[in-house]
C-alpha atoms as a PDB file:
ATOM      1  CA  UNK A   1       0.000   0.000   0.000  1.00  0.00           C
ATOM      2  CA  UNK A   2       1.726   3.254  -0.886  1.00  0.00           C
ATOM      3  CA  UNK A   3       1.241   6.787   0.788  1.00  0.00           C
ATOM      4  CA  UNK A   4      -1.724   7.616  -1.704  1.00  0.00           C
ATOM      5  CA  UNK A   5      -4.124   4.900  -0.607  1.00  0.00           C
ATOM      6  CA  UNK A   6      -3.489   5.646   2.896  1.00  0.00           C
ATOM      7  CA  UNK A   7      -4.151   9.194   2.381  1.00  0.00           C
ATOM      8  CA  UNK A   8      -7.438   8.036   1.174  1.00  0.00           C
ATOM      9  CA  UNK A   9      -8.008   5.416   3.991  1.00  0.00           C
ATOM     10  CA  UNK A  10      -7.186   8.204   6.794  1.00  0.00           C
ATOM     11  CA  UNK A  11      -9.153  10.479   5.255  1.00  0.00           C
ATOM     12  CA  UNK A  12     -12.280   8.208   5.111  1.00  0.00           C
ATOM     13  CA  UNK A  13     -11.878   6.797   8.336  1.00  0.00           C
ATOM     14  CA  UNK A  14     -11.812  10.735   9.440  1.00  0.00           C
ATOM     15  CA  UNK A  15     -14.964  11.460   7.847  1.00  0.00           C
ATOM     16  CA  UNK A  16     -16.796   8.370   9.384  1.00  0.00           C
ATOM     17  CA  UNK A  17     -15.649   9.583  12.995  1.00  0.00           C
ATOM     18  CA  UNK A  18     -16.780  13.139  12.065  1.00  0.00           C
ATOM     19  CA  UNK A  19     -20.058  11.622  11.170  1.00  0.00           C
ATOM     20  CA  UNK A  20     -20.074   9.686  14.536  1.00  0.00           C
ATOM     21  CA  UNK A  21     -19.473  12.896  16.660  1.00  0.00           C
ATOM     22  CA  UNK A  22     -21.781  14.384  14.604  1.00  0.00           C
ATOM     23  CA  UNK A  23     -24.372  12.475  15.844  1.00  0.00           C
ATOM     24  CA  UNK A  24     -23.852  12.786  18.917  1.00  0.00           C
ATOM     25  CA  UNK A  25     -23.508  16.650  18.726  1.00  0.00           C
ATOM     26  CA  UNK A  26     -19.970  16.943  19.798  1.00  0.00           C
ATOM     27  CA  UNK A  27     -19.072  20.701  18.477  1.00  0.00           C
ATOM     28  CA  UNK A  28     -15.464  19.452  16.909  1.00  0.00           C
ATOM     29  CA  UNK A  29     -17.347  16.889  15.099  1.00  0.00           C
ATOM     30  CA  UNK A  30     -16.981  19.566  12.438  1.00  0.00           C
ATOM     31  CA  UNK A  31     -13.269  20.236  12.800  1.00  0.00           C
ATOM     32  CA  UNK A  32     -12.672  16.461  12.546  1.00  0.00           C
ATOM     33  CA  UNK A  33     -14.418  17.351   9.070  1.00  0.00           C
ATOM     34  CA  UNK A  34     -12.439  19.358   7.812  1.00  0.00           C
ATOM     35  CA  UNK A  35      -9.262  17.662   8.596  1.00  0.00           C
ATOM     36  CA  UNK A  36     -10.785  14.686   7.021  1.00  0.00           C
ATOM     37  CA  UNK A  37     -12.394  16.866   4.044  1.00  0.00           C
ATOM     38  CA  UNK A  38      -9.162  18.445   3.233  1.00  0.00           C
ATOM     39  CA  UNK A  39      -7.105  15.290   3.621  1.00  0.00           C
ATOM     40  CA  UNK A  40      -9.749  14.209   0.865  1.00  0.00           C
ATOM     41  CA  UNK A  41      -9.524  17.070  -1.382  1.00  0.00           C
ATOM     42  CA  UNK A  42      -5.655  16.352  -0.966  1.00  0.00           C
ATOM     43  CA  UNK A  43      -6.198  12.957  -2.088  1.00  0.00           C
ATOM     44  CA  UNK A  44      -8.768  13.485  -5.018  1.00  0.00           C
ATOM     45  CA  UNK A  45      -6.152  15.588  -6.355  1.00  0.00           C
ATOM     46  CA  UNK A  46      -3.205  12.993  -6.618  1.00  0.00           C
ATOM     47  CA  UNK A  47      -5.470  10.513  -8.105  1.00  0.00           C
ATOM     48  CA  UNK A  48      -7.097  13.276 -10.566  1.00  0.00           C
ATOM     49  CA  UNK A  49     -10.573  12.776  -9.231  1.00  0.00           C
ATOM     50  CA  UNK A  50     -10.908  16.535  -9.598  1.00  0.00           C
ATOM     51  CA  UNK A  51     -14.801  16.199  -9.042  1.00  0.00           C
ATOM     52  CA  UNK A  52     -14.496  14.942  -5.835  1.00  0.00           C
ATOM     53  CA  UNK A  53     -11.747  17.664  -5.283  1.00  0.00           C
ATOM     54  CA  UNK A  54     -14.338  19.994  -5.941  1.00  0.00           C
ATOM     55  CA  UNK A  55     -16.725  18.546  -3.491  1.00  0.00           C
ATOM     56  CA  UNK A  56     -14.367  18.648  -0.841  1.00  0.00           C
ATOM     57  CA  UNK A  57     -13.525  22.034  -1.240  1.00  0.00           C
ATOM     58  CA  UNK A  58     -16.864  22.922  -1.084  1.00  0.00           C
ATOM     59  CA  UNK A  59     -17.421  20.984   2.566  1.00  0.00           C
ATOM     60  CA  UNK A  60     -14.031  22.161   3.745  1.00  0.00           C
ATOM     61  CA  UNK A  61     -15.939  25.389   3.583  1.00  0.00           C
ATOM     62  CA  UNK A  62     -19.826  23.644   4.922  1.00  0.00           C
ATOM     63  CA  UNK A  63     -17.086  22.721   7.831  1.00  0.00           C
ATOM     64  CA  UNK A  64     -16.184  25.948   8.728  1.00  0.00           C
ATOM     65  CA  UNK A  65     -19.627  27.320   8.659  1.00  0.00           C
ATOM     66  CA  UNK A  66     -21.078  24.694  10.699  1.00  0.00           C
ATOM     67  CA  UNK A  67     -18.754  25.136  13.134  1.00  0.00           C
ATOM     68  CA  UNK A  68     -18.743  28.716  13.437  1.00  0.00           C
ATOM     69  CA  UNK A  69     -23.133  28.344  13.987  1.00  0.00           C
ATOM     70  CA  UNK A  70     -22.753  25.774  16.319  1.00  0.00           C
ATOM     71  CA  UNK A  71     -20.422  27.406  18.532  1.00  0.00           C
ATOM     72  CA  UNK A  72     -22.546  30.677  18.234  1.00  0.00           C
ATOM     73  CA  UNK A  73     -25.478  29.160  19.090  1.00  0.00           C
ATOM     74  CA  UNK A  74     -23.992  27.344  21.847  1.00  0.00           C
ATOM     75  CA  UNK A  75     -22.738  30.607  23.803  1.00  0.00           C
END
């Protein structure tokens, strides 16, 4: 297994935890996200999925928002 797939295994196994704390409404479910979005978007790139590149760009960014409302509506 070289560095590439297990780019894309760390970065899947990132987004199912995020999911997980997620669920349960832990607040850094979301920056668990984006490490695991942007580990993604790394990944899509090297294997020239540039679709899901684009995708994960675009969450990187739901991550951030999400974030940012839960902890405002939190305080």
């Amino acid at each position: 297994m070289d560095y590439t797939e297990i780019l894309g295994w760390t970065a899947t196994a990132l987004l199912l935890v995020g999911y997980y704390l997620n669920a349960k409404q832990y607040i850094y479910s979301w920056l668990v996200w984006l490490v695991g979005n942007s580990m993604m978007m790394i990944y899509a790139m090297l294997i020239q999925s540039y679709s899901v590149a684009f995708l994960s760009i675009v969450l990187v960014f739901l991550n951030i928002f999400g974030f940012y409302s839960w902890r405002k509506n939190k305080s």
